[in-house]
C-alpha atoms as a PDB file:
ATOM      1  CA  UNK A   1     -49.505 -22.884 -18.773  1.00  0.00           C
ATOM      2  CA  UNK A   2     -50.021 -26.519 -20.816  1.00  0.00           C
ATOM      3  CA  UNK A   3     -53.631 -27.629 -22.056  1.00  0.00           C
ATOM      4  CA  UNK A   4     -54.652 -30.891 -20.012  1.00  0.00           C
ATOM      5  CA  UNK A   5     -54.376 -34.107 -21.958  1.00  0.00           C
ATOM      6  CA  UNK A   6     -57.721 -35.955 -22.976  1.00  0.00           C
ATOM      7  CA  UNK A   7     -58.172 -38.647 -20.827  1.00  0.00           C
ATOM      8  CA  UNK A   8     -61.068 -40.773 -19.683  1.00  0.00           C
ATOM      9  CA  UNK A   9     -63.551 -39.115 -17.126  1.00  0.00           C
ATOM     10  CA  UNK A  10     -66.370 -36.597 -17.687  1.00  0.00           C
ATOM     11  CA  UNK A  11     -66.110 -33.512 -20.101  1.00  0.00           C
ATOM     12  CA  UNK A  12     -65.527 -30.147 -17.559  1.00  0.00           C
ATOM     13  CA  UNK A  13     -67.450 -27.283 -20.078  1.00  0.00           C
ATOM     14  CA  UNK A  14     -65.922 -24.022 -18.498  1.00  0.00           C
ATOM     15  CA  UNK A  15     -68.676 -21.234 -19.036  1.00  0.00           C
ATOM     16  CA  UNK A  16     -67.823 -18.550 -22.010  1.00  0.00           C
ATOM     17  CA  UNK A  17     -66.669 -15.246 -20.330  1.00  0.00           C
ATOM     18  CA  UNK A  18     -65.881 -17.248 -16.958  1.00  0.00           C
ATOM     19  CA  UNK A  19     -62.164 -15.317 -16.065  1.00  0.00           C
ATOM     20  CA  UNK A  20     -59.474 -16.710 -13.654  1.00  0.00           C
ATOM     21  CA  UNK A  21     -59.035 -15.648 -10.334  1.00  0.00           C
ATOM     22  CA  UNK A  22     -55.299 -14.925  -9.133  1.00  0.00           C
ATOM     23  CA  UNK A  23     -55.271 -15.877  -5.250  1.00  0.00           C
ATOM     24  CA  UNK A  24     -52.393 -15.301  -2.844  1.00  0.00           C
ATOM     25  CA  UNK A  25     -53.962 -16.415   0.338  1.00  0.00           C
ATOM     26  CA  UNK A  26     -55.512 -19.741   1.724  1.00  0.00           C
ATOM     27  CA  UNK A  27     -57.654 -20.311   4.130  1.00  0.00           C
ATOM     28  CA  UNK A  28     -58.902 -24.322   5.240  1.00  0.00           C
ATOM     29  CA  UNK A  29     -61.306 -25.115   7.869  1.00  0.00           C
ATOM     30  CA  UNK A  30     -63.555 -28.062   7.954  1.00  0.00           C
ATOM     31  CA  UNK A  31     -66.116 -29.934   9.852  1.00  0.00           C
ATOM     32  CA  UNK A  32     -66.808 -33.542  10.344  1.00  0.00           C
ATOM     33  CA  UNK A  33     -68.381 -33.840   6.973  1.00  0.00           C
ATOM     34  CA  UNK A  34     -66.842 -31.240   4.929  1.00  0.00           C
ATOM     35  CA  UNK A  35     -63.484 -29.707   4.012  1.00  0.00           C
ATOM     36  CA  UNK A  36     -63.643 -25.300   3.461  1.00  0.00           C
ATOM     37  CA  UNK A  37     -61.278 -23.587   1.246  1.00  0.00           C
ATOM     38  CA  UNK A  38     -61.397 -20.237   1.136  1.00  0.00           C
ATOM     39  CA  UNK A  39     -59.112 -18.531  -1.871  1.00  0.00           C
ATOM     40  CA  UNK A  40     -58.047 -14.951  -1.622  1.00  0.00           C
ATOM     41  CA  UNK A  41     -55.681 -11.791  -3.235  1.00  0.00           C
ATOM     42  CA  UNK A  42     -54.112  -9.745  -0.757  1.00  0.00           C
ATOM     43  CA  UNK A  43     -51.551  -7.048  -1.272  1.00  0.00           C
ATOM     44  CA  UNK A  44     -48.314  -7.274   0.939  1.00  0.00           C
ATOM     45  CA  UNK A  45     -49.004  -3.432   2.400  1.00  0.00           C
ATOM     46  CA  UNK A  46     -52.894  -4.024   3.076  1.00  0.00           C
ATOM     47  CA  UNK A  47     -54.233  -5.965   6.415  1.00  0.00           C
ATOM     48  CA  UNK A  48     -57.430  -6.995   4.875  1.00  0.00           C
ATOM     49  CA  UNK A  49     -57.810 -10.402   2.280  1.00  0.00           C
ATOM     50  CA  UNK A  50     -60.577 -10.300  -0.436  1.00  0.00           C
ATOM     51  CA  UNK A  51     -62.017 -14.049  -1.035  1.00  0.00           C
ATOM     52  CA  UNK A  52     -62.167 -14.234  -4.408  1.00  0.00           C
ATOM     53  CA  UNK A  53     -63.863 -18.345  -4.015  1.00  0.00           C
ATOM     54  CA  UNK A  54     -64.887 -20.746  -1.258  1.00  0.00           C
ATOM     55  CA  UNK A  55     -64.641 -24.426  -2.415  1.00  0.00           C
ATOM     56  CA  UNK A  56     -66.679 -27.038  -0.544  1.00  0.00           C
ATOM     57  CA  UNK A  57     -65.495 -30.583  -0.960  1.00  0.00           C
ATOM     58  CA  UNK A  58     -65.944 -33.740   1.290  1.00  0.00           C
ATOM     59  CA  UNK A  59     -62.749 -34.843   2.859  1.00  0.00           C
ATOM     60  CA  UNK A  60     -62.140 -37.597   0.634  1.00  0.00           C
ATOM     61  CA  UNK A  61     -62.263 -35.024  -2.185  1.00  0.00           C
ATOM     62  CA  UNK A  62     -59.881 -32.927  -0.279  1.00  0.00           C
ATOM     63  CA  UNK A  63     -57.563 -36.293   0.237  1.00  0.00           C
ATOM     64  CA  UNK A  64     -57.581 -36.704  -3.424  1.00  0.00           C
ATOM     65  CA  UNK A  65     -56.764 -33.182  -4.615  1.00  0.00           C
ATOM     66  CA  UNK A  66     -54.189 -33.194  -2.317  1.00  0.00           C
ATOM     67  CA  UNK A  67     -52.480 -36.310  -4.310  1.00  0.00           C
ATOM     68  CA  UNK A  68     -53.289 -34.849  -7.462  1.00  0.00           C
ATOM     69  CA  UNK A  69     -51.742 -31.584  -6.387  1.00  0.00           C
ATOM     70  CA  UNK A  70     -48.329 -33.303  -5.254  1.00  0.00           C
ATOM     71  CA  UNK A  71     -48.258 -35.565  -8.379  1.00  0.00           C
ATOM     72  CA  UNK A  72     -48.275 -32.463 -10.627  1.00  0.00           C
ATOM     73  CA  UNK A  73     -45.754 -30.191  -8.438  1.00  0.00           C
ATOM     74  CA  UNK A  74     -43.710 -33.224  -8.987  1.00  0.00           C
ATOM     75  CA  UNK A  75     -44.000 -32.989 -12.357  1.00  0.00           C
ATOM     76  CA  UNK A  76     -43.594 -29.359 -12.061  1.00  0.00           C
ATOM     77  CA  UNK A  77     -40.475 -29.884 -10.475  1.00  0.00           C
ATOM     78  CA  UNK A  78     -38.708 -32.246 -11.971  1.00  0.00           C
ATOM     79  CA  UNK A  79     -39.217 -30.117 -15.412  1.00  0.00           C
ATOM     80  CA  UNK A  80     -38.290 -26.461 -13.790  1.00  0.00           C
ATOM     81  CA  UNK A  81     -36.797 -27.527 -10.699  1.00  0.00           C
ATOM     82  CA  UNK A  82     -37.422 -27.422  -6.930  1.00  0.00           C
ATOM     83  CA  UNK A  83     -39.853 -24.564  -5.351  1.00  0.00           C
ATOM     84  CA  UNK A  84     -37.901 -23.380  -2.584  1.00  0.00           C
ATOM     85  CA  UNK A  85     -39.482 -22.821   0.332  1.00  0.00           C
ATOM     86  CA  UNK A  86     -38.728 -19.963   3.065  1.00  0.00           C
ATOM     87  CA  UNK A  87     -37.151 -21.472   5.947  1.00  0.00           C
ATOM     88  CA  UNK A  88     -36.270 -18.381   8.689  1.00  0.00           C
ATOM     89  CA  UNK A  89     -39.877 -17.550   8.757  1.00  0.00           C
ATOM     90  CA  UNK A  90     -43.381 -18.536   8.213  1.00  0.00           C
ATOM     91  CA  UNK A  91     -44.519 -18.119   4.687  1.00  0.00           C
ATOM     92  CA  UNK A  92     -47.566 -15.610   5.905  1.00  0.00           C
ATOM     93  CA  UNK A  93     -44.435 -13.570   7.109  1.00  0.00           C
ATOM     94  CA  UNK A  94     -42.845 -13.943   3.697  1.00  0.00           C
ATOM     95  CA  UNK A  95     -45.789 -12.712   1.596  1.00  0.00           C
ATOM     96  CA  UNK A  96     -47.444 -10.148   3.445  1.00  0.00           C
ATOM     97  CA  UNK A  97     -44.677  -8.581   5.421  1.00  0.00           C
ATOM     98  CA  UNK A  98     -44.247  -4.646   5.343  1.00  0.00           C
ATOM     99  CA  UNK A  99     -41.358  -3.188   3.384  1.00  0.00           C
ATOM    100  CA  UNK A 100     -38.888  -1.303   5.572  1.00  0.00           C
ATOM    101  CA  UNK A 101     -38.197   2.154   4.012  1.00  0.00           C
ATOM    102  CA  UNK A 102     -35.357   1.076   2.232  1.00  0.00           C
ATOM    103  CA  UNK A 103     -36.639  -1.993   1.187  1.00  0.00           C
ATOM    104  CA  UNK A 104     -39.906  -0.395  -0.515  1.00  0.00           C
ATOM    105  CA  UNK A 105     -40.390  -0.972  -4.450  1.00  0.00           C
ATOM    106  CA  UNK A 106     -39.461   1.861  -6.516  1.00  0.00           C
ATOM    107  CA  UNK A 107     -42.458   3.504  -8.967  1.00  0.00           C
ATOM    108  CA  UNK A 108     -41.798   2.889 -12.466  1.00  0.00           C
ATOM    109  CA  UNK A 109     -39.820   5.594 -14.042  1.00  0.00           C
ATOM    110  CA  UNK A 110     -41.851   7.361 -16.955  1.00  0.00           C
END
């Protein structure tokens, strides 16, 4: 992961102690004045999604996050190359499908 660049705008102070949270799982839903993210973790084997945040933003904030998000996968691309996407199934199917039998990770060996 890179640090951010200074640039112009207002200082973001992150709280001390505040901790990441590693999401899997989207889920947008809006209303005339407001766009709803929910982020999530689910395990592939496990039916149920814990929301680990719920963004609010208006949908001009959503518009512009949007941009912001496809300027730096751009980036991201052009320096590591292209994210492949699935394209025989949906991407739900791709991360949260259940392992056939023979398909099913192996424990680590001690």
């Amino acid at each position: 992961m890179t640090t951010p660049s200074q640039s112009a705008g207002p200082q973001i102070n992150i709280p001390e102690g505040m901790e990441p949270a590693y999401v899997n799982l989207a889920r947008i839903w809006h209303s005339l004045t407001d766009i709803v993210i929910d982020f999530a973790y689910i395990l592939p084997s496990e039916g149920r999604a814990n929301i680990r945040s719920r963004v609010v933003m208006t949908p001009l904030s959503a518009k512009l996050l949007l941009r912001a998000l496809n300027e730096n996968l751009a980036r991201y691309e052009a320096a590591f190359g292209e994210i492949k996407l699935p394209s025989n199934n949906s991407l739900a199917e791709n991360l949260f499908r259940k392992f056939p039998p023979s398909e099913s990770p192996e424990p680590p060996k001690e």
